[in-house]
PDB file of N, CA and C in Angstrom:
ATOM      1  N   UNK A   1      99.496  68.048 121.459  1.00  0.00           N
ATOM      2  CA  UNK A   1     100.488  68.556 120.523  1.00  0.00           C
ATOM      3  C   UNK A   1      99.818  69.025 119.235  1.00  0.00           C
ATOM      4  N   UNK A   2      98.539  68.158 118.614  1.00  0.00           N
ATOM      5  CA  UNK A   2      98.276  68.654 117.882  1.00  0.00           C
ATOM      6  C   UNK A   2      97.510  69.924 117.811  1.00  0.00           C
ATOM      7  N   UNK A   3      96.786  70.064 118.795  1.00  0.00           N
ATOM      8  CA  UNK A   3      95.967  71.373 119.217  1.00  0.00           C
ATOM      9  C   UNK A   3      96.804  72.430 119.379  1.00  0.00           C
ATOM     10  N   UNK A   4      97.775  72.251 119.415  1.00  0.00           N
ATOM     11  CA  UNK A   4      99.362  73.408 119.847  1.00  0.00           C
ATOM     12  C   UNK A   4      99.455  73.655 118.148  1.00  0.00           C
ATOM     13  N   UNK A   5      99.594  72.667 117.371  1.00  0.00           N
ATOM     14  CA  UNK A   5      99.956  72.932 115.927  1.00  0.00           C
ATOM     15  C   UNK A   5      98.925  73.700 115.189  1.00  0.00           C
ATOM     16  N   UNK A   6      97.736  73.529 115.461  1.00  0.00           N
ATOM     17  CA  UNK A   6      96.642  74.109 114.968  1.00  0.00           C
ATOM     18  C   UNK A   6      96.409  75.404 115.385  1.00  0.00           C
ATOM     19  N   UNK A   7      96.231  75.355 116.833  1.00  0.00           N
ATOM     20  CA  UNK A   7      96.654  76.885 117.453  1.00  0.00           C
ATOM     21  C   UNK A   7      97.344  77.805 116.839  1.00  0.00           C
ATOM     22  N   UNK A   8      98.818  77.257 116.190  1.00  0.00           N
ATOM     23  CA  UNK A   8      99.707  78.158 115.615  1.00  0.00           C
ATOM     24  C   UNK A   8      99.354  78.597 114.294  1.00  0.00           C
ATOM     25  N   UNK A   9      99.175  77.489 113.557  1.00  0.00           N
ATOM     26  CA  UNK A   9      98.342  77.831 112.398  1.00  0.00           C
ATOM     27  C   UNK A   9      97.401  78.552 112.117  1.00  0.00           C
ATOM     28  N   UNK A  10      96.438  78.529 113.170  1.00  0.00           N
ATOM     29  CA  UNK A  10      95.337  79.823 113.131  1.00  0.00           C
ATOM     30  C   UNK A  10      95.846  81.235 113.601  1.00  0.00           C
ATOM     31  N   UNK A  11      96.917  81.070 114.224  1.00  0.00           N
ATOM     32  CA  UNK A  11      97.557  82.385 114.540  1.00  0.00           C
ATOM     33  C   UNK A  11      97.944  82.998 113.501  1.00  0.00           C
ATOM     34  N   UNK A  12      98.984  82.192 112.458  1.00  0.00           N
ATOM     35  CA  UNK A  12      99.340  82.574 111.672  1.00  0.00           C
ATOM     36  C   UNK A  12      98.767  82.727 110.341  1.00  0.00           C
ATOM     37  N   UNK A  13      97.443  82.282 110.106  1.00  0.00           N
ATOM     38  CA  UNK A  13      96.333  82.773 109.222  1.00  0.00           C
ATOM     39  C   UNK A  13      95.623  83.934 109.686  1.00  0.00           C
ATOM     40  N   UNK A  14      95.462  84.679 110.708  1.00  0.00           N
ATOM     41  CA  UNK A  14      94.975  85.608 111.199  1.00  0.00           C
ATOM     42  C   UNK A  14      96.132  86.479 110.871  1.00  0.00           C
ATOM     43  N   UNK A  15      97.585  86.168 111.095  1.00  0.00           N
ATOM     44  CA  UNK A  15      98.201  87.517 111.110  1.00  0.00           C
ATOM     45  C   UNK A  15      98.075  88.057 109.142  1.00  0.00           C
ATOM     46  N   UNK A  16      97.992  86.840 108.676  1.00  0.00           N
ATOM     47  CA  UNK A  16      98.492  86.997 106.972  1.00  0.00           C
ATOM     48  C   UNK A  16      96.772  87.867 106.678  1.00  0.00           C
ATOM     49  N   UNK A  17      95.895  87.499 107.401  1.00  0.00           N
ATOM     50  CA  UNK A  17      94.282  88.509 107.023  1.00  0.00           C
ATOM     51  C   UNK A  17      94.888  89.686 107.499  1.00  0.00           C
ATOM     52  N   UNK A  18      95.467  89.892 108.694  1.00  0.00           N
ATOM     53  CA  UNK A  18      95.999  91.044 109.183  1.00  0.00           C
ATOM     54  C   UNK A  18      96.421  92.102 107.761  1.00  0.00           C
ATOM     55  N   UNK A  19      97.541  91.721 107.461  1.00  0.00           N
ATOM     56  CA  UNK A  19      98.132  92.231 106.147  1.00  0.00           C
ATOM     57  C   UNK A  19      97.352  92.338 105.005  1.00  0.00           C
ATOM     58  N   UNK A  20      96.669  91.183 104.511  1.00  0.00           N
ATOM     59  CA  UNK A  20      95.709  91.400 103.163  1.00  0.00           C
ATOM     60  C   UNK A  20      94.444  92.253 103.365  1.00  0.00           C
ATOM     61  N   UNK A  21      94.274  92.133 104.228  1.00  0.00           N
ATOM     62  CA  UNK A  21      93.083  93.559 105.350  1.00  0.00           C
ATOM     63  C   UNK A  21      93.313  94.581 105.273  1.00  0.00           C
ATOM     64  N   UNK A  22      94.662  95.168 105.171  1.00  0.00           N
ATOM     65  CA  UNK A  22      95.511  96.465 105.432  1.00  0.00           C
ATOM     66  C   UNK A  22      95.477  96.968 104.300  1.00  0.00           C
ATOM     67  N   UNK A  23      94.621  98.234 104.022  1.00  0.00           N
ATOM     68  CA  UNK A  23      95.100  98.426 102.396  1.00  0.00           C
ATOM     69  C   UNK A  23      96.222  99.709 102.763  1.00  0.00           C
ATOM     70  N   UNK A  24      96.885  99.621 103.827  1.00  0.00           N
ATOM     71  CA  UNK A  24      98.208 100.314 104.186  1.00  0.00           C
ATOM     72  C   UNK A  24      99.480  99.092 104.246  1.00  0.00           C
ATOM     73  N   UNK A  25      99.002  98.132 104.388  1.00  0.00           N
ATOM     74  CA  UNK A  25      99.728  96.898 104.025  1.00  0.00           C
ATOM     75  C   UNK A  25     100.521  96.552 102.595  1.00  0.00           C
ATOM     76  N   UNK A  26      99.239  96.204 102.022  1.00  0.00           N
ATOM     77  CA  UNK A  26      98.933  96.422 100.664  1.00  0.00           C
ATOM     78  C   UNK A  26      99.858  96.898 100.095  1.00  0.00           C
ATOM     79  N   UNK A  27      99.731  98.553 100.133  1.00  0.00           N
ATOM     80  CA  UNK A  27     100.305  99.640  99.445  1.00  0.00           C
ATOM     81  C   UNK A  27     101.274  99.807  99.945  1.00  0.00           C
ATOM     82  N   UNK A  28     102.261  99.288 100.914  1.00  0.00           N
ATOM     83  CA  UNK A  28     103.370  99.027 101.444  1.00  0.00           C
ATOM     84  C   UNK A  28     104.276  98.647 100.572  1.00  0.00           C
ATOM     85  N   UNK A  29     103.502  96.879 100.527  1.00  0.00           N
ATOM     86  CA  UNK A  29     104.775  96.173  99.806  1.00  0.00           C
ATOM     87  C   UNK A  29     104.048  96.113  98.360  1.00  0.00           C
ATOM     88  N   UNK A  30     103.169  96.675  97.521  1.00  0.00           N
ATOM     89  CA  UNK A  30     103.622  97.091  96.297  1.00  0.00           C
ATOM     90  C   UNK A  30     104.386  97.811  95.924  1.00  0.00           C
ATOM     91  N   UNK A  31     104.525  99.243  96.239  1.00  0.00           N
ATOM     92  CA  UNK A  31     105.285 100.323  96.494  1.00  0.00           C
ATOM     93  C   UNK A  31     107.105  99.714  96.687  1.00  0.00           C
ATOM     94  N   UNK A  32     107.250  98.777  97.697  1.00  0.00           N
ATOM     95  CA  UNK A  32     108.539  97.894  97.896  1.00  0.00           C
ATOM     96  C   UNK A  32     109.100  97.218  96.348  1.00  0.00           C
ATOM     97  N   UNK A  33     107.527  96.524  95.816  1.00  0.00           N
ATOM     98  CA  UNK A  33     107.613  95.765  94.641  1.00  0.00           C
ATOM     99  C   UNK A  33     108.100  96.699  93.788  1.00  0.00           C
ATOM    100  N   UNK A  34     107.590  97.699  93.424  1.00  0.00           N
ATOM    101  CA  UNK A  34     107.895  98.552  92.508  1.00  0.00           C
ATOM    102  C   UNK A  34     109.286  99.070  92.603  1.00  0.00           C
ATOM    103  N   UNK A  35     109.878  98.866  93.529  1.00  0.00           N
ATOM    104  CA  UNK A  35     111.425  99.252  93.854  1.00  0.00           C
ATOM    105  C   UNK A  35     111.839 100.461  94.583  1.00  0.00           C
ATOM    106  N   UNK A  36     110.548 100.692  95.198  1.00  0.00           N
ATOM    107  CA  UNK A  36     110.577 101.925  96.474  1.00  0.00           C
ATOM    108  C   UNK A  36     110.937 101.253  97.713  1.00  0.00           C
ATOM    109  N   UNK A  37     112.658 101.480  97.789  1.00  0.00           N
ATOM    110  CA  UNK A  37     112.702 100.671  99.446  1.00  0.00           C
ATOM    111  C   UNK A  37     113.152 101.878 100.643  1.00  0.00           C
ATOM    112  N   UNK A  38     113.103 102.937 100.273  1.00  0.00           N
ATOM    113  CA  UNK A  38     113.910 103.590 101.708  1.00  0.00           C
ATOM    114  C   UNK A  38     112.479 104.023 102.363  1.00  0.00           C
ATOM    115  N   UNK A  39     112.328 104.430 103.490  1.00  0.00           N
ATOM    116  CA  UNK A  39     111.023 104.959 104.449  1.00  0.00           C
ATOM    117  C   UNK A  39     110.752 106.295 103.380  1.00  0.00           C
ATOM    118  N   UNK A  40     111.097 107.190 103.654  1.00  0.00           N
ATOM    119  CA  UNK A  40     110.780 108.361 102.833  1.00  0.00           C
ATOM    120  C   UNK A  40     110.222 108.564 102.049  1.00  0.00           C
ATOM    121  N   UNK A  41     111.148 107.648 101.283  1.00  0.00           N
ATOM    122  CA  UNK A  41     110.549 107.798  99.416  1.00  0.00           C
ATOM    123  C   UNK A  41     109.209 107.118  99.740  1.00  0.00           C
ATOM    124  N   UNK A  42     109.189 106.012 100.385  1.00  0.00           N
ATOM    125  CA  UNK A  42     107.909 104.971 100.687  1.00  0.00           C
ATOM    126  C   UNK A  42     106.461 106.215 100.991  1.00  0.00           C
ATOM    127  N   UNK A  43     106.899 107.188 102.967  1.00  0.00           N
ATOM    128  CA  UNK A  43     105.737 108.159 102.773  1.00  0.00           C
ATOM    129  C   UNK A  43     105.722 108.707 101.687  1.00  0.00           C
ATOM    130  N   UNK A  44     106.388 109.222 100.845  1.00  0.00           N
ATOM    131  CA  UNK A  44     105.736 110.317 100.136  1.00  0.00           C
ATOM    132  C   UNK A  44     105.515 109.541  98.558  1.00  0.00           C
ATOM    133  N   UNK A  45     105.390 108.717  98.398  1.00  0.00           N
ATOM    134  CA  UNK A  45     104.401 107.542  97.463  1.00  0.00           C
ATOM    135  C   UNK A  45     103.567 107.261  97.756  1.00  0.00           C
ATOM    136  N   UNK A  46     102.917 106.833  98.819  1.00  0.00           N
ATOM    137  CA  UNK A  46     102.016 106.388  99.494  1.00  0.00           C
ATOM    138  C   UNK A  46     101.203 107.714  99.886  1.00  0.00           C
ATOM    139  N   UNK A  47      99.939 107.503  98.788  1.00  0.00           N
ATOM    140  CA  UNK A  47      99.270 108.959  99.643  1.00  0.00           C
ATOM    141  C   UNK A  47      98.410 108.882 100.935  1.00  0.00           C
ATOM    142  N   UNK A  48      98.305 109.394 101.491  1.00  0.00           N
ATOM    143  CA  UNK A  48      98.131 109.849 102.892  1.00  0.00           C
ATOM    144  C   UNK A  48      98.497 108.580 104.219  1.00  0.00           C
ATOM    145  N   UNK A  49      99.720 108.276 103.428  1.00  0.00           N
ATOM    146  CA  UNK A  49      99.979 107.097 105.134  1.00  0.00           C
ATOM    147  C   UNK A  49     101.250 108.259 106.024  1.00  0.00           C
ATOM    148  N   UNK A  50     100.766 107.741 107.106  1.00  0.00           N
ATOM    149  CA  UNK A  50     101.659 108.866 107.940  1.00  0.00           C
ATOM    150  C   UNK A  50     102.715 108.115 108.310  1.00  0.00           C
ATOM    151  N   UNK A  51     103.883 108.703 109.027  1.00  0.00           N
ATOM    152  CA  UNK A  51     104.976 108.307 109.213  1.00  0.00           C
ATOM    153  C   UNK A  51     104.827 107.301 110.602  1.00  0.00           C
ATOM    154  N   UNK A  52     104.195 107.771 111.079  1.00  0.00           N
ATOM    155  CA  UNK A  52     103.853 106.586 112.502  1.00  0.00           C
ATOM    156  C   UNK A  52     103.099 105.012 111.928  1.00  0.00           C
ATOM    157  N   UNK A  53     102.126 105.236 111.233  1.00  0.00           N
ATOM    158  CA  UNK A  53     101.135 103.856 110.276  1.00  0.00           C
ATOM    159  C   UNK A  53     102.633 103.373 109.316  1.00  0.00           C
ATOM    160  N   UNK A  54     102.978 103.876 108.544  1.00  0.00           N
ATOM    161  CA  UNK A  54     104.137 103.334 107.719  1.00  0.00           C
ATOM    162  C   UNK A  54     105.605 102.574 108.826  1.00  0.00           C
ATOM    163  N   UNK A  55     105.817 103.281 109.767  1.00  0.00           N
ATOM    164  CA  UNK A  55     106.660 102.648 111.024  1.00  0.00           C
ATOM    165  C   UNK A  55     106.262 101.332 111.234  1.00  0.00           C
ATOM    166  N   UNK A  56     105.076 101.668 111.552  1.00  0.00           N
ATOM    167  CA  UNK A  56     103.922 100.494 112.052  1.00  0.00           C
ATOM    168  C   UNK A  56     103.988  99.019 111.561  1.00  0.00           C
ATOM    169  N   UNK A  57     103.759  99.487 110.073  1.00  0.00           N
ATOM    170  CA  UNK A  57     103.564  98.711 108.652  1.00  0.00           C
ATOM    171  C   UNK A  57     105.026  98.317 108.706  1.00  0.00           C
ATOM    172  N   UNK A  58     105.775  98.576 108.307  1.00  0.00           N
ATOM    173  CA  UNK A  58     107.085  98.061 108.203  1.00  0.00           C
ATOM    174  C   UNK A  58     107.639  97.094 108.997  1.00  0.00           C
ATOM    175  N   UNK A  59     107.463  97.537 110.360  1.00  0.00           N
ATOM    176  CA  UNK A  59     107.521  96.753 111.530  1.00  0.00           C
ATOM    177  C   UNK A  59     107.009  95.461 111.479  1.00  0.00           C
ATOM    178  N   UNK A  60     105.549  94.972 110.895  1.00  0.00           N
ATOM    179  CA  UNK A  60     104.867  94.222 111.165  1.00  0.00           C
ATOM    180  C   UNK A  60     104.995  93.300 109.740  1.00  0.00           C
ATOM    181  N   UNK A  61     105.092  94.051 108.754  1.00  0.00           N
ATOM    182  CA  UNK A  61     105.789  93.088 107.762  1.00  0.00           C
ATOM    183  C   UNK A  61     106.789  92.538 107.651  1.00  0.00           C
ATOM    184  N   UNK A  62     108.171  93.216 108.442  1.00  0.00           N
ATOM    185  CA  UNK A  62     109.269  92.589 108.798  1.00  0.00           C
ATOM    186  C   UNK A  62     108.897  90.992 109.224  1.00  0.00           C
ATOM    187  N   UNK A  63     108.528  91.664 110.168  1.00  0.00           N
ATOM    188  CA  UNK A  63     108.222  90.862 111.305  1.00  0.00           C
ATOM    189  C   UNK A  63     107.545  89.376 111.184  1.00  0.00           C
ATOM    190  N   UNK A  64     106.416  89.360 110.127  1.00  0.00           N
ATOM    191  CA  UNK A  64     105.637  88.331 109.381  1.00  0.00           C
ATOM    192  C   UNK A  64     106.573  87.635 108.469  1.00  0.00           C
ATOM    193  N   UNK A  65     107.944  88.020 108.135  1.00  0.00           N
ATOM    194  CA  UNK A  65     108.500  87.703 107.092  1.00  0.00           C
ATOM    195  C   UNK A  65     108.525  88.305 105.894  1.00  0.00           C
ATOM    196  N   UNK A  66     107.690  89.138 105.470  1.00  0.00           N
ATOM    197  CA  UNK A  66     107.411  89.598 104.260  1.00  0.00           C
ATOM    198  C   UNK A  66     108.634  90.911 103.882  1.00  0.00           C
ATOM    199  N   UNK A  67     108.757  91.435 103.983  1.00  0.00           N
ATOM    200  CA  UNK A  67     110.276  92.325 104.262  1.00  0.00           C
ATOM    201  C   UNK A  67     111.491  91.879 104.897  1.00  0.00           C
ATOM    202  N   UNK A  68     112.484  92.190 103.840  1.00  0.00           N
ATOM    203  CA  UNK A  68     113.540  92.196 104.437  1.00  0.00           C
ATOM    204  C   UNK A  68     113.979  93.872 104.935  1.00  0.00           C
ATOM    205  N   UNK A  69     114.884  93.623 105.939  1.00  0.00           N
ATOM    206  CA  UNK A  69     115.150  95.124 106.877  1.00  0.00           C
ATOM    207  C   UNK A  69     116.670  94.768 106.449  1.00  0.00           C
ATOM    208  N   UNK A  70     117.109  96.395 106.056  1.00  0.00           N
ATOM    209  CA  UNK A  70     118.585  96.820 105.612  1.00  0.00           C
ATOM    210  C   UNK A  70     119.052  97.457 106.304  1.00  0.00           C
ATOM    211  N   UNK A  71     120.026  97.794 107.747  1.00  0.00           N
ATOM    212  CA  UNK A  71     120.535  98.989 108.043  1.00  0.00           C
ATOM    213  C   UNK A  71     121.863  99.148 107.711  1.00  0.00           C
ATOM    214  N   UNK A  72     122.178 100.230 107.228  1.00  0.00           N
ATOM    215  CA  UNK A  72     123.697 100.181 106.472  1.00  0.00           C
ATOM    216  C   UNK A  72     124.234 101.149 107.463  1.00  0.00           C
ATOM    217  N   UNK A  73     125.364 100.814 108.302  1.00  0.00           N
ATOM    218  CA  UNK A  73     126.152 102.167 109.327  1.00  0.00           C
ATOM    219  C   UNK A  73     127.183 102.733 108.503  1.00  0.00           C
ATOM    220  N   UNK A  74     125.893 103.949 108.041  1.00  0.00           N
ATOM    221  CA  UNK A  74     126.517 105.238 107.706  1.00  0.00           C
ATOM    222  C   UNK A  74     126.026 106.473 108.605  1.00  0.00           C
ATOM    223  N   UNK A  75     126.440 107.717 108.065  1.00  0.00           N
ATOM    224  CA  UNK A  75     126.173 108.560 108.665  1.00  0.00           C
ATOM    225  C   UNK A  75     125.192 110.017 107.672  1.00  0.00           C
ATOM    226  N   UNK A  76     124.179 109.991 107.646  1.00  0.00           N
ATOM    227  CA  UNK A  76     123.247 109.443 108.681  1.00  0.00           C
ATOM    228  C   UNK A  76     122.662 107.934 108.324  1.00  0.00           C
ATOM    229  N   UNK A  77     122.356 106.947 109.392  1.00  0.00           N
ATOM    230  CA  UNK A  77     122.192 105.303 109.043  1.00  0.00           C
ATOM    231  C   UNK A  77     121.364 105.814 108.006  1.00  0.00           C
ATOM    232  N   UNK A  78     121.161 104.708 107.379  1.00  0.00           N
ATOM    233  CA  UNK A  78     120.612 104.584 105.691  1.00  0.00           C
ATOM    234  C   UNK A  78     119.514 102.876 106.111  1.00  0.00           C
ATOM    235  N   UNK A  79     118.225 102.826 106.175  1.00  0.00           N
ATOM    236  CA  UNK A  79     117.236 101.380 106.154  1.00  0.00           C
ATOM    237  C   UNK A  79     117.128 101.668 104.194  1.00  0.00           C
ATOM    238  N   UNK A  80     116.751 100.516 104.323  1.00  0.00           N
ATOM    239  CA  UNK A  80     116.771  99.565 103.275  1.00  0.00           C
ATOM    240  C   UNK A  80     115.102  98.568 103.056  1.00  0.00           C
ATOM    241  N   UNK A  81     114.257  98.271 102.239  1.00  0.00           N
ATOM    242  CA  UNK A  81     114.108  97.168 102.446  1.00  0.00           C
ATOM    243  C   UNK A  81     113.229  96.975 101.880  1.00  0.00           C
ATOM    244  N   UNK A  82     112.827  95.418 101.557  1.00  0.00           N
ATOM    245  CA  UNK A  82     113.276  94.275 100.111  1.00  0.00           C
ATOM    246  C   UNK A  82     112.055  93.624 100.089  1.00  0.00           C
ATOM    247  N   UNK A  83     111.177  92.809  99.365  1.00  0.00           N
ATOM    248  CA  UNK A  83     110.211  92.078  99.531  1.00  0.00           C
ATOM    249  C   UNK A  83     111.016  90.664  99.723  1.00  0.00           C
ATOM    250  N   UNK A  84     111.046  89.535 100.387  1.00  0.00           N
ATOM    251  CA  UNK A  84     111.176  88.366 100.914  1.00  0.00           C
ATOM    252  C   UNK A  84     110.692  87.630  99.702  1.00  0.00           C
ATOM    253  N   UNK A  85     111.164  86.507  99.662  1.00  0.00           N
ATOM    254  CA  UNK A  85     110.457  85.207  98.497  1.00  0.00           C
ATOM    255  C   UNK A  85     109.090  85.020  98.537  1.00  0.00           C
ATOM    256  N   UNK A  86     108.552  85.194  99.889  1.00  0.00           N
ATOM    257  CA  UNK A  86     107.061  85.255 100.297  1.00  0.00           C
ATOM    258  C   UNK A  86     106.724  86.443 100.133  1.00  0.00           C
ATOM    259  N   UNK A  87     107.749  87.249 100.256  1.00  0.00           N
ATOM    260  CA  UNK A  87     106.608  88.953  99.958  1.00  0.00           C
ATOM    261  C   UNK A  87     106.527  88.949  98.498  1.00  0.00           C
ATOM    262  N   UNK A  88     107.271  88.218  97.518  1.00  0.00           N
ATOM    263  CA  UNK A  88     107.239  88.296  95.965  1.00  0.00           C
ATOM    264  C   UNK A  88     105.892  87.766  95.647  1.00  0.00           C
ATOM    265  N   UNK A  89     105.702  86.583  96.659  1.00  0.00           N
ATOM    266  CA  UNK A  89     104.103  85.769  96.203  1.00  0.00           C
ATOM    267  C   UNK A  89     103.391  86.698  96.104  1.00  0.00           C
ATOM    268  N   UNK A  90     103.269  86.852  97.567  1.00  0.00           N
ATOM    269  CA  UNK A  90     101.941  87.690  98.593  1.00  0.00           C
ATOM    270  C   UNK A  90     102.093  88.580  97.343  1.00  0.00           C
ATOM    271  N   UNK A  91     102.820  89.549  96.600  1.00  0.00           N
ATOM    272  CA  UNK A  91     102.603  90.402  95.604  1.00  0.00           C
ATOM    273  C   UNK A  91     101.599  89.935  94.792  1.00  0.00           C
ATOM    274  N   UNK A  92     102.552  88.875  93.782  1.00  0.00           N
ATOM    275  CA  UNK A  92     101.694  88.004  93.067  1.00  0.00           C
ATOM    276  C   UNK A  92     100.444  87.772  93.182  1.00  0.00           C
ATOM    277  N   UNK A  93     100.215  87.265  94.463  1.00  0.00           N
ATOM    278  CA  UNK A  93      98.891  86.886  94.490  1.00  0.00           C
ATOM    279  C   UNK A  93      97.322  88.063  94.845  1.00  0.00           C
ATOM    280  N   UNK A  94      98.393  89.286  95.439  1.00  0.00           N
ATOM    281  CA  UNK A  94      97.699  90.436  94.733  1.00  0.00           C
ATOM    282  C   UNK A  94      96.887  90.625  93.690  1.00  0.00           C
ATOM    283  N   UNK A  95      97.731  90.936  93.174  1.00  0.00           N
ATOM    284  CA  UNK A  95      98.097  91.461  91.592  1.00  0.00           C
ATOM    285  C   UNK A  95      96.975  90.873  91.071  1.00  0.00           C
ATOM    286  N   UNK A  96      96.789  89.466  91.210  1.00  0.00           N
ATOM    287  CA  UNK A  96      96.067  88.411  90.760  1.00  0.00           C
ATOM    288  C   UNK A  96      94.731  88.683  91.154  1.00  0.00           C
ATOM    289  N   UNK A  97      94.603  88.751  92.848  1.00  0.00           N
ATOM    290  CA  UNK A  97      93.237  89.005  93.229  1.00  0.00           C
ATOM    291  C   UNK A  97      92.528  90.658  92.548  1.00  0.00           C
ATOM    292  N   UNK A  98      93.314  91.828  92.174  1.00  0.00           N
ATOM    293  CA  UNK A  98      92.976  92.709  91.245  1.00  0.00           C
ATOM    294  C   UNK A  98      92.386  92.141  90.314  1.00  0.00           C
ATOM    295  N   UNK A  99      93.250  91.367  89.682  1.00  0.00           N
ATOM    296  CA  UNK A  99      92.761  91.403  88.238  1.00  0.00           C
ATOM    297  C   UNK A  99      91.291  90.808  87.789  1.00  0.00           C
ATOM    298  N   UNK A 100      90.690  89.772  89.224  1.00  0.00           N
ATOM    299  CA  UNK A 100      89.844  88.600  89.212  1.00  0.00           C
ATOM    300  C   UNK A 100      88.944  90.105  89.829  1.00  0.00           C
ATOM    301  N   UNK A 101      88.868  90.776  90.055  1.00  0.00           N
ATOM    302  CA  UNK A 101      88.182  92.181  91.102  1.00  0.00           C
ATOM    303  C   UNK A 101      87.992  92.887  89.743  1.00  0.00           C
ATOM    304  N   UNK A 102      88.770  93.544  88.912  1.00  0.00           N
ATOM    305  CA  UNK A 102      88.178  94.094  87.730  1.00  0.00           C
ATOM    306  C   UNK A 102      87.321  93.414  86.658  1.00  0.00           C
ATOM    307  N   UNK A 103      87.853  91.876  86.434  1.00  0.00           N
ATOM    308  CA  UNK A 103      86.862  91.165  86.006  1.00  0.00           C
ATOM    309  C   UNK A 103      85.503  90.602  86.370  1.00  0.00           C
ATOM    310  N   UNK A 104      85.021  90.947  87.567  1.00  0.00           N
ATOM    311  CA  UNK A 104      83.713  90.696  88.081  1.00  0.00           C
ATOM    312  C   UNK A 104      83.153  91.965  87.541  1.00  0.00           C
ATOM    313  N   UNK A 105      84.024  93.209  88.006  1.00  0.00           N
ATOM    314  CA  UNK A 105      83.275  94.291  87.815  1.00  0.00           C
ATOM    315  C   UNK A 105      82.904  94.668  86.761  1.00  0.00           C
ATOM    316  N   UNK A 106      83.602  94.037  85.870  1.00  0.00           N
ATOM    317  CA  UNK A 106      83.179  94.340  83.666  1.00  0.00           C
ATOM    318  C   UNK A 106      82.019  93.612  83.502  1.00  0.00           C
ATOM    319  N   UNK A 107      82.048  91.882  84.260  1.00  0.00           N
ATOM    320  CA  UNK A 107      81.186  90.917  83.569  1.00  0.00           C
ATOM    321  C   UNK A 107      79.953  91.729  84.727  1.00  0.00           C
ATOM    322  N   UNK A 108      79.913  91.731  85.879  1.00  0.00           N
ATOM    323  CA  UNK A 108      78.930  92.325  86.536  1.00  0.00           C
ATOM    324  C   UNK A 108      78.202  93.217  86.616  1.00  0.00           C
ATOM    325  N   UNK A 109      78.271  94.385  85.973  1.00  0.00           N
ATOM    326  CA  UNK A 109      77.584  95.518  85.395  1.00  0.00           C
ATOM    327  C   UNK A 109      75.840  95.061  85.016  1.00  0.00           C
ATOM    328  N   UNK A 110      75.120  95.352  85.445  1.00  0.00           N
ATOM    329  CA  UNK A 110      73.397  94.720  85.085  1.00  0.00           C
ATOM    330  C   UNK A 110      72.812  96.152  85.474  1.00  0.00           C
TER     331      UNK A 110
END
């Protein structure tokens, strides 16, 4: 049982490298953060992600939890969608790993 628990756990640390790996990931759910939620607006913010990689991306962040998915039945349907309490971190902790990334690069200069 416990090897089953651990199993899962490493699954699910691999999928979260998955995402922090992705700098189509990434630029996903900042872009979300920033308050870009429909697909569209998303490609054409996002420079050069294509509409199939952004499908992709969406899909798989849903999917991890990190997005919430909106479909509203209208005509034509209208998606939606939201960063999760965990996609607010995962932002956060972005944001954070930037900032610790520009500060090596100031103090590191030789």
């Amino acid at each position: 049982m416990n090897a089953k628990k651990n199993l899962s756990a490493a699954s699910e640390y691999r999928q979260l490298e998955d995402v922090v790996g992705c700098k189509w990931s990434v630029s996903v759910l900042q872009a979300v953060a920033e308050g870009i939620s429909r697909p569209g607006a998303l490609e054409r913010h996002i420079a050069g992600i294509s509409t199939k990689v952004l499908s992709e991306r969406l899909r798989k962040l849903t999917r991890y939890g990190l997005l919430d998915k909106r479909v509203y039945a209208e005509v034509p349907p209208r998606t939606e969608y939201a960063l999760t309490a965990c996609g607010q971190k995962l932002v956060r902790i972005i944001s954070q790993i930037r900032t610790l990334d520009e500060a090596i690069r100031n103090t590191g200069e030789r």
